[in-house]
N, C-alpha and C. Protein backbone atom coordinates (compact mmCIF):
# COMPACT_ATOMS: atom_id res chain seq x y z
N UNK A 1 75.71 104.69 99.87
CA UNK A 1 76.61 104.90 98.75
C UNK A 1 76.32 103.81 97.71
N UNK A 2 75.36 104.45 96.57
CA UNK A 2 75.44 103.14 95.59
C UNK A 2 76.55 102.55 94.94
N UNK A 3 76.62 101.37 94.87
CA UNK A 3 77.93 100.95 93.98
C UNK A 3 77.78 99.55 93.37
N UNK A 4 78.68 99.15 92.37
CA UNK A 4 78.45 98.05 91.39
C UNK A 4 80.37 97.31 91.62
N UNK A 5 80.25 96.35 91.91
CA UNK A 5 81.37 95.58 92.41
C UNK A 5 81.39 94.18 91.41
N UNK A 6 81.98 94.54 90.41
CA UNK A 6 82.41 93.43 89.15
C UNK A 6 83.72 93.31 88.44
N UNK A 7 83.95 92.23 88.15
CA UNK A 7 85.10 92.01 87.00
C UNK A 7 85.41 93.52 86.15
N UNK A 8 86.73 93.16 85.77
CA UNK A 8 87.64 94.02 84.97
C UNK A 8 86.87 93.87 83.83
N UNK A 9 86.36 94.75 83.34
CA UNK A 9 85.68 94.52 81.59
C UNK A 9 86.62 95.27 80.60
N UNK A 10 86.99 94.88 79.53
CA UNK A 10 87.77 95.83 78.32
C UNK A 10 87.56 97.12 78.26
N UNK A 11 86.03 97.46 78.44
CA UNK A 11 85.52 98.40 78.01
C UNK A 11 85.48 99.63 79.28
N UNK A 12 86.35 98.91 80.47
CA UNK A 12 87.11 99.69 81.58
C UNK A 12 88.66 99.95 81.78
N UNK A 13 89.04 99.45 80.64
CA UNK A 13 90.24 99.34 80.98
C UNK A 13 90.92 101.37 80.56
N UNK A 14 90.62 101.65 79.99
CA UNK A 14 91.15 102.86 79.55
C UNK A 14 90.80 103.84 80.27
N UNK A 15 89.61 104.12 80.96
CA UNK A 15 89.21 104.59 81.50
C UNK A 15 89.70 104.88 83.24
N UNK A 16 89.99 103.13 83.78
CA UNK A 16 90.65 103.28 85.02
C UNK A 16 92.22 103.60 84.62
N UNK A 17 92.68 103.25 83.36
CA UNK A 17 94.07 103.65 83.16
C UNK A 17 94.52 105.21 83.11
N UNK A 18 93.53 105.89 82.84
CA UNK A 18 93.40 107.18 82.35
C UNK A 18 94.20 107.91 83.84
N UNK A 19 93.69 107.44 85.25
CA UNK A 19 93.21 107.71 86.35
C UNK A 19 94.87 107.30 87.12
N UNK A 20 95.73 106.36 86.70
CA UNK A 20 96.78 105.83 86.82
C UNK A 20 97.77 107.35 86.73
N UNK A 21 99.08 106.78 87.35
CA UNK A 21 100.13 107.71 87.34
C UNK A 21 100.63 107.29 85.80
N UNK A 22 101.28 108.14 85.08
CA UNK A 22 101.55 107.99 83.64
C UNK A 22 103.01 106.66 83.93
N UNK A 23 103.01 105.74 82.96
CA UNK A 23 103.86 104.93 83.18
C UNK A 23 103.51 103.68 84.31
N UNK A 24 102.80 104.17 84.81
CA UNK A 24 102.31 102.54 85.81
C UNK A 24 101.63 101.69 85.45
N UNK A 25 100.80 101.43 84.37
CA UNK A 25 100.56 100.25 83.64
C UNK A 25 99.73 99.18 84.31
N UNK A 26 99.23 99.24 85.85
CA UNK A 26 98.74 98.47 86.28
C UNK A 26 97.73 97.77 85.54
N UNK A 27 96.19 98.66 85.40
CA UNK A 27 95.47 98.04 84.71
C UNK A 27 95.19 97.88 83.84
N UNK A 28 96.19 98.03 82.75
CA UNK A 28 96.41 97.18 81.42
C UNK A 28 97.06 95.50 81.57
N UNK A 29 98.11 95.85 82.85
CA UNK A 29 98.50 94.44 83.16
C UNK A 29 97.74 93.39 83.35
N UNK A 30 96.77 93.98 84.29
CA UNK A 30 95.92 93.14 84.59
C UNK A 30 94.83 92.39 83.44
N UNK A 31 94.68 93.73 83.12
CA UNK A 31 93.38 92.90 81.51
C UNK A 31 94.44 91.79 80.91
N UNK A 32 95.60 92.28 80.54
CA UNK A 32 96.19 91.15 80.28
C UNK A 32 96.29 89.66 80.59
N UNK A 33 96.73 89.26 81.99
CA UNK A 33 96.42 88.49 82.64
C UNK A 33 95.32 87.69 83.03
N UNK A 34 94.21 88.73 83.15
CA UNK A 34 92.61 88.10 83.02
C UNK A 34 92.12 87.50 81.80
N UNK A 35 93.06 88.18 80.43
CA UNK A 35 92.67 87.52 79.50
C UNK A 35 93.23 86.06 79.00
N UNK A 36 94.34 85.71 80.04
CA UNK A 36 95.04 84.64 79.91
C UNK A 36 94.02 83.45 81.19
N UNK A 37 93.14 83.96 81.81
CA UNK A 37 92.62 83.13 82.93
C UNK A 37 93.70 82.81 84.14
N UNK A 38 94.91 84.27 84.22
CA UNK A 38 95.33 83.81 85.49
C UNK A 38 95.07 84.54 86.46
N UNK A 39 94.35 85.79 86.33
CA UNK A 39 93.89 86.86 87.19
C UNK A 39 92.44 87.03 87.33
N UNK A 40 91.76 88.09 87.97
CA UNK A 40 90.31 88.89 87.60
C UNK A 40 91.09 89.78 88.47
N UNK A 41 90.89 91.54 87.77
CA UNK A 41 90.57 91.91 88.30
C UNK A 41 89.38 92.93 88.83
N UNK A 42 89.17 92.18 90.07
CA UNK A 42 87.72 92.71 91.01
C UNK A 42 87.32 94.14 90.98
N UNK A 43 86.63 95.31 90.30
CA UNK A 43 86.97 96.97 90.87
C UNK A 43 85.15 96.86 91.37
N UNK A 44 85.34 97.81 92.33
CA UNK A 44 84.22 99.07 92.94
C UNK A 44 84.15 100.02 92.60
N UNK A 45 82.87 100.33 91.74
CA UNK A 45 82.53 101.80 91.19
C UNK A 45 81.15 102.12 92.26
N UNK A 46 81.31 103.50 92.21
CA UNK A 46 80.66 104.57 92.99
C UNK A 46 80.00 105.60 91.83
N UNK A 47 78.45 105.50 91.73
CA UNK A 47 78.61 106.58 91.19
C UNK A 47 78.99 106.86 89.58
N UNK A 48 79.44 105.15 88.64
CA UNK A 48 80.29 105.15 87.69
C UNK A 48 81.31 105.40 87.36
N UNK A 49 81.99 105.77 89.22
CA UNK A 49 83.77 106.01 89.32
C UNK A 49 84.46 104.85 89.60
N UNK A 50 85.51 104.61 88.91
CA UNK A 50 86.16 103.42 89.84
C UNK A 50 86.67 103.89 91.46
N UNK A 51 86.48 103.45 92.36
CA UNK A 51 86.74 104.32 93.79
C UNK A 51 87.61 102.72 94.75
N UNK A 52 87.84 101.36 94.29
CA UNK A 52 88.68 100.42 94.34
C UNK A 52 88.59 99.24 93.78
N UNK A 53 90.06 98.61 93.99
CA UNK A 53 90.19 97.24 93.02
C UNK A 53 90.90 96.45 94.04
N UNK A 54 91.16 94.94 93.52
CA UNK A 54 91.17 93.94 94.05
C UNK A 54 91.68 92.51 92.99
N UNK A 55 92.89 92.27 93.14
CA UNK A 55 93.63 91.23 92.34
C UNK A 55 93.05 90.13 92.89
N UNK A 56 92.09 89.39 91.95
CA UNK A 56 92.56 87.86 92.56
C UNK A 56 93.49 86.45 91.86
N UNK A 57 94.44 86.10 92.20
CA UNK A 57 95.09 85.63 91.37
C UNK A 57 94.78 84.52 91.76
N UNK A 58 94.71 83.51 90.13
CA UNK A 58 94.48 82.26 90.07
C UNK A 58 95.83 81.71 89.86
N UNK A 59 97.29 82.00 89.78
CA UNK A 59 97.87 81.26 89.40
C UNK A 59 98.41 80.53 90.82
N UNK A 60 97.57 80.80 92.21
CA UNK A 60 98.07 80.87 93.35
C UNK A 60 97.73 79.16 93.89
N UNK A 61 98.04 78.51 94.84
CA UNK A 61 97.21 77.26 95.22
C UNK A 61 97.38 77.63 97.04
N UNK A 62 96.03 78.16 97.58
CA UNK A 62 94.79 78.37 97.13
C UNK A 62 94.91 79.85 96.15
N UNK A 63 93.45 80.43 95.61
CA UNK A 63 94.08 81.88 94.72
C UNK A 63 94.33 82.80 96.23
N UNK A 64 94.92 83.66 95.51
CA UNK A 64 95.14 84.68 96.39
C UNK A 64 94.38 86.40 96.01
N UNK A 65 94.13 86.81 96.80
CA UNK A 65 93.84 88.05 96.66
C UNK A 65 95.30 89.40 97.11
N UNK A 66 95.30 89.82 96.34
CA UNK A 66 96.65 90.83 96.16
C UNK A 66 96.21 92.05 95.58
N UNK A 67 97.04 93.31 96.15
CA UNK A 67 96.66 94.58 95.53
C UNK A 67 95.53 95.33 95.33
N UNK A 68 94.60 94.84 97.17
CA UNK A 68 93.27 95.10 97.01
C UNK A 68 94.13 96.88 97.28
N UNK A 69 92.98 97.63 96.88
CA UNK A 69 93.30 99.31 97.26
C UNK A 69 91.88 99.86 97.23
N UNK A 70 92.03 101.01 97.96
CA UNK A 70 90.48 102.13 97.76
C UNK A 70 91.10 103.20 97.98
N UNK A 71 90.28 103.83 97.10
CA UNK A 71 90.64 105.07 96.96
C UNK A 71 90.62 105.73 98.36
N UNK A 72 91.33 106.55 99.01
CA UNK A 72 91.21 107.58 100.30
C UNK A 72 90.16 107.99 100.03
N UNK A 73 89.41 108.47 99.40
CA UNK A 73 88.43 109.34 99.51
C UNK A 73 87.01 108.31 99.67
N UNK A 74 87.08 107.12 99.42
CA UNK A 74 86.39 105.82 99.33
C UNK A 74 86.66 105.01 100.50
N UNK A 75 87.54 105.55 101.65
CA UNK A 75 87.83 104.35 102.70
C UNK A 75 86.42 104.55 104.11
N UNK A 76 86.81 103.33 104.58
CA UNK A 76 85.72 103.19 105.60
C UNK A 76 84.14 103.72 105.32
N UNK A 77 83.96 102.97 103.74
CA UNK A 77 82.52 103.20 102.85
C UNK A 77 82.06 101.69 102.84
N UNK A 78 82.65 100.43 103.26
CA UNK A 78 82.13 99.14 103.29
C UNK A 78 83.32 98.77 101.52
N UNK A 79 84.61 99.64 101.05
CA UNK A 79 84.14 99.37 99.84
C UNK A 79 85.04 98.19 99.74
N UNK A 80 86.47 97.60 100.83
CA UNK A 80 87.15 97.10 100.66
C UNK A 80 86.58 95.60 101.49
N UNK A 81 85.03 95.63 101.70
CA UNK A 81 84.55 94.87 102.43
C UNK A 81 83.60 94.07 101.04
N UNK A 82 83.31 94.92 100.45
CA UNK A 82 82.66 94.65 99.45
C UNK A 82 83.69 93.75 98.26
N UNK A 83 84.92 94.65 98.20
CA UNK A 83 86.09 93.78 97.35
C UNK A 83 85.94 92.00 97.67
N UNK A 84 86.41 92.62 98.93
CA UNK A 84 86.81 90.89 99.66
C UNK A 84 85.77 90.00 99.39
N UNK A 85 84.47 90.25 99.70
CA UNK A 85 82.85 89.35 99.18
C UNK A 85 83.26 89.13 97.81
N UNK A 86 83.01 90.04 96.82
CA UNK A 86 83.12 89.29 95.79
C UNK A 86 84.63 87.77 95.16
N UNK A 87 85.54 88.53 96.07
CA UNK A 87 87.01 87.42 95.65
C UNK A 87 86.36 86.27 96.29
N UNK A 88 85.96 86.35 97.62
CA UNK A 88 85.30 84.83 98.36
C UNK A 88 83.81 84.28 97.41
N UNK A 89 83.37 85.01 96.71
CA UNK A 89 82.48 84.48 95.90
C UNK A 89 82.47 83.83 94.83
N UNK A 90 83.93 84.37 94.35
CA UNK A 90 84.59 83.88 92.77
C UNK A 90 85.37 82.65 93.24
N UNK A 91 85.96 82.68 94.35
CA UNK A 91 86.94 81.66 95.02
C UNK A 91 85.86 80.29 95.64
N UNK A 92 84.82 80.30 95.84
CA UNK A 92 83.93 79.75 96.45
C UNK A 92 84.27 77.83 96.52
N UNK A 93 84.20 78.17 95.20
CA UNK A 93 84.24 76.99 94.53
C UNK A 93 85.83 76.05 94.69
N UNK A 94 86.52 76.76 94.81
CA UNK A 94 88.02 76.27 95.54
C UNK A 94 88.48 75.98 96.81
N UNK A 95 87.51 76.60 97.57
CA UNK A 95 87.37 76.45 99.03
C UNK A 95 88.23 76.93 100.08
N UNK A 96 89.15 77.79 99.43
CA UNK A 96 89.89 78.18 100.50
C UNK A 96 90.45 79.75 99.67
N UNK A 97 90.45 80.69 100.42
CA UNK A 97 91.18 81.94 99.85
C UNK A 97 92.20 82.70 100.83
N UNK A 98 93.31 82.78 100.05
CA UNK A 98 94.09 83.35 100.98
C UNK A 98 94.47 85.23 100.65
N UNK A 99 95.02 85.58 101.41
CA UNK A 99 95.19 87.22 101.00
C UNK A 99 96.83 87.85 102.20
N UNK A 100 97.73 87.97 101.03
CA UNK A 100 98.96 88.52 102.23
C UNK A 100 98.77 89.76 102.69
N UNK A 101 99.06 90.06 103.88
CA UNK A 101 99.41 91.73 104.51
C UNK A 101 100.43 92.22 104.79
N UNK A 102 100.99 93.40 104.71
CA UNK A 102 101.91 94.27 105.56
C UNK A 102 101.94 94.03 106.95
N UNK A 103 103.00 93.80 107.17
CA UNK A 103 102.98 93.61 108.90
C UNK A 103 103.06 95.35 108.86
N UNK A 104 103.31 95.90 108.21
CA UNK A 104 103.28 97.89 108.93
C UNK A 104 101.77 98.06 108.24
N UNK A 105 100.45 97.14 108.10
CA UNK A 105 99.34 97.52 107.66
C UNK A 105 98.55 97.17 108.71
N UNK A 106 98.08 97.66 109.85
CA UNK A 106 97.51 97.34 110.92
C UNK A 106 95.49 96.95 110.70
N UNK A 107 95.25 97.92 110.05
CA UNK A 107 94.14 98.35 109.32
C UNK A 107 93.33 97.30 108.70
N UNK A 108 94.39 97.29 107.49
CA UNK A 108 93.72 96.24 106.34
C UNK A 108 94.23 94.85 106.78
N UNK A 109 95.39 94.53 108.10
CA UNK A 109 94.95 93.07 108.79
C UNK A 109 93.53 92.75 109.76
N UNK A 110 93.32 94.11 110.23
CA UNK A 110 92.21 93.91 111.21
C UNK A 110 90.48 93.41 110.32
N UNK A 111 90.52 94.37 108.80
CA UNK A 111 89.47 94.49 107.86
C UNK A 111 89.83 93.02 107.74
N UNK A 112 90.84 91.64 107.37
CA UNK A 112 90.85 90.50 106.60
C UNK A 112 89.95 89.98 108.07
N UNK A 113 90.74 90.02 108.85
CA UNK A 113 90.82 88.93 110.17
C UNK A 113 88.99 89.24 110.63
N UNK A 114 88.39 90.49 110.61
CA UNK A 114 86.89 90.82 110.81
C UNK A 114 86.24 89.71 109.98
N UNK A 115 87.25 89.46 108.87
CA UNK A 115 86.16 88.39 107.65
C UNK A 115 86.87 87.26 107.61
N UNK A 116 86.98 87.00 108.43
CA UNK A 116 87.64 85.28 108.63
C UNK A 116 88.57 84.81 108.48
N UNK A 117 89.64 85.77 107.84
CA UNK A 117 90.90 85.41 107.55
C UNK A 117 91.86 85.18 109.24
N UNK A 118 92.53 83.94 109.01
CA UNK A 118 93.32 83.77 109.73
C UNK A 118 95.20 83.64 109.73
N UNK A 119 95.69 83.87 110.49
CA UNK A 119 97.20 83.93 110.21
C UNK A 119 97.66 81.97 110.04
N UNK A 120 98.61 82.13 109.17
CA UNK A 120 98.62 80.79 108.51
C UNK A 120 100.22 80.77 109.27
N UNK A 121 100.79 81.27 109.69
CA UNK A 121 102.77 81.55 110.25
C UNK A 121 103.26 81.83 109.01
N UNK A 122 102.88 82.05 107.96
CA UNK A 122 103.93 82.19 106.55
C UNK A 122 104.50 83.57 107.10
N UNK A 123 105.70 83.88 106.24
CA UNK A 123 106.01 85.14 106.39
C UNK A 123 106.50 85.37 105.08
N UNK A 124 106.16 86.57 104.16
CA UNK A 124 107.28 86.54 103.35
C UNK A 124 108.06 87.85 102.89
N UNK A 125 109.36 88.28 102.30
CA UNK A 125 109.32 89.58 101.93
C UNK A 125 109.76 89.78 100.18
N UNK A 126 109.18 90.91 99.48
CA UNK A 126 109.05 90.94 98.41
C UNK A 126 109.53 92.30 98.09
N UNK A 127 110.44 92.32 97.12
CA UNK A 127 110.73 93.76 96.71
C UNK A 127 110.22 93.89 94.97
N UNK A 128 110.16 95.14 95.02
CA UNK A 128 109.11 95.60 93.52
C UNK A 128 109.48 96.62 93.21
N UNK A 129 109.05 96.71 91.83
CA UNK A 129 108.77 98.18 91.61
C UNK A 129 107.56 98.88 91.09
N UNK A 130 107.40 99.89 91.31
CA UNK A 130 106.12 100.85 91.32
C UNK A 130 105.89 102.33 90.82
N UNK A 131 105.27 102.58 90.14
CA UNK A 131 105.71 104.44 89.75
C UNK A 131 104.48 105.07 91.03
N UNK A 132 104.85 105.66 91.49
CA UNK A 132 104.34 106.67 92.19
C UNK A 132 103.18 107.56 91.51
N UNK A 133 102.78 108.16 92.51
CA UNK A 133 101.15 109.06 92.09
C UNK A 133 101.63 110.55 91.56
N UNK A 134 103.38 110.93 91.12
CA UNK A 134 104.22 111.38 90.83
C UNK A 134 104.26 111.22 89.31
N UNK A 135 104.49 109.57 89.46
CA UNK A 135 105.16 109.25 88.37
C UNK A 135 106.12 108.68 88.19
N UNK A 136 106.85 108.65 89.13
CA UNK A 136 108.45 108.36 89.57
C UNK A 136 108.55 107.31 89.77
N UNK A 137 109.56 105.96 89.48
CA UNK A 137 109.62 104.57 89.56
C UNK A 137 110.42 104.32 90.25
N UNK A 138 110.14 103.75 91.38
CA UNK A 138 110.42 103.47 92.85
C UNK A 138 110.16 102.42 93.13
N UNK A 139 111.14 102.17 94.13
CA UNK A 139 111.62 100.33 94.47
C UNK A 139 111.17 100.35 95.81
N UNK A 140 110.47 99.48 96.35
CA UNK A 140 110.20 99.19 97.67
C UNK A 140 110.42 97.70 98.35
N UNK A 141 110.63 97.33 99.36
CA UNK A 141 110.43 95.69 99.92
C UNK A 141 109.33 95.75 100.89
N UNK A 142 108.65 94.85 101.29
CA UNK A 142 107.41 94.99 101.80
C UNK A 142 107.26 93.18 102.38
N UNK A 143 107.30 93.25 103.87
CA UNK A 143 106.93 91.94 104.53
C UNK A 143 105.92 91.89 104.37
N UNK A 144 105.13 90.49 104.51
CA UNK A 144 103.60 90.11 104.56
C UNK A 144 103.89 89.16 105.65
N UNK A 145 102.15 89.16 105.87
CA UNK A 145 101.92 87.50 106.63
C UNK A 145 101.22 87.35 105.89
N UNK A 146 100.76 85.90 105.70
CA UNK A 146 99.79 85.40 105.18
C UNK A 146 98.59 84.79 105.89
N UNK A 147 97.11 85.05 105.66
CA UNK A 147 96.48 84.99 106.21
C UNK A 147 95.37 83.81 105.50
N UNK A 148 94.52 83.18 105.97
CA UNK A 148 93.74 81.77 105.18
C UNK A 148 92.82 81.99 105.54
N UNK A 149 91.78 81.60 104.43
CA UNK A 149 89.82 81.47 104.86
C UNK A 149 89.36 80.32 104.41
N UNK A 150 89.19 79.09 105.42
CA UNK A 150 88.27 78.60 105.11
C UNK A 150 86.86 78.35 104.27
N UNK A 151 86.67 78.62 102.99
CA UNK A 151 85.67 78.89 102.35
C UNK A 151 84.03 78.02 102.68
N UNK A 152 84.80 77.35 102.67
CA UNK A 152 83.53 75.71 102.99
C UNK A 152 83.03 75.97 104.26
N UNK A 153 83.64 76.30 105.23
CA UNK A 153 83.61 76.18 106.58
C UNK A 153 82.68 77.45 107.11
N UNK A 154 82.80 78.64 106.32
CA UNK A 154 82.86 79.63 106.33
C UNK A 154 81.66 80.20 105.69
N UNK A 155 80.76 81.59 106.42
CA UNK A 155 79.79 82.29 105.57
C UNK A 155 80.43 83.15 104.77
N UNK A 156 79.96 83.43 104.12
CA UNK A 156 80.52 85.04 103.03
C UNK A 156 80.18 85.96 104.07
N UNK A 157 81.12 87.05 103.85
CA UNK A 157 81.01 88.12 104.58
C UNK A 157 80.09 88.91 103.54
């Protein structure tokens, strides 16, 4: 599966927005933010599709990676493996990257922990809101653990 795994560019932004539920605004938020130097966000194109993305936030100490996703039709393609490489590549230089999970995400803890991430005891819970693939703006709360990578210590996956 060929694919190109880079920064949020302007000249993507409309395009992955297009693809968004009407009213969810994600990746305009984000260009936003990236343009302030407190975000990147990371996407995987397939093909010249966006098929997933990947928050890494700098305003974090260490950054954090948040709101990695792939498309269903894009899962178990290497693509959320590919996300994570590039955040540990951009993060390199800071030496440590962290990334929270769903304790009801069995999956995408097993995909961190395969790449070195380890459980740190944090716990936290966060409620939000979100428009649906509907459209519909919906409130959820959502536990994490938090998980840590050694960067220094550590190969790139």
């Amino acid at each position: 599966m060929p694919r190109e795994v880079r920064r949020l560019e302007a000249t993507d932004v409309e395009r992955i927005e297009a693809e968004e539920p009407a009213g969810q605004g994600f990746v305009r938020a984000m260009w936003k933010l990236q343009q302030r130097d407190e975000s990147v966000l990371i996407v995987a194109w397939v093909d010249g599709m966006p098929v997933g993305s990947a928050q890494l936030d700098l305003r974090t100490d260490p950054w954090e990676v948040k709101n990695l996703n792939v498309d269903e039709r894009a899962r178990g393609e290497g693509i959320g493996t590919a996300l994570m490489a590039e955040a540990e590549r951009l993060a390199a230089p800071s030496g440590r990257l962290s990334v929270g999970v769903g304790v009801d995400n069995p999956r995408a803890r097993a995909l961190y922990e395969r790449l070195g991430f380890r459980p740190t005891g944090q716990e936290s819970a966060t409620t939000y809101e979100y428009v649906d693939e509907r459209g519909v703006r919906r409130t959820a709360t959502e536990t994490d653990v938090l998980l840590m990578k050694d960067l220094a210590a550590a190969p790139s996956a």
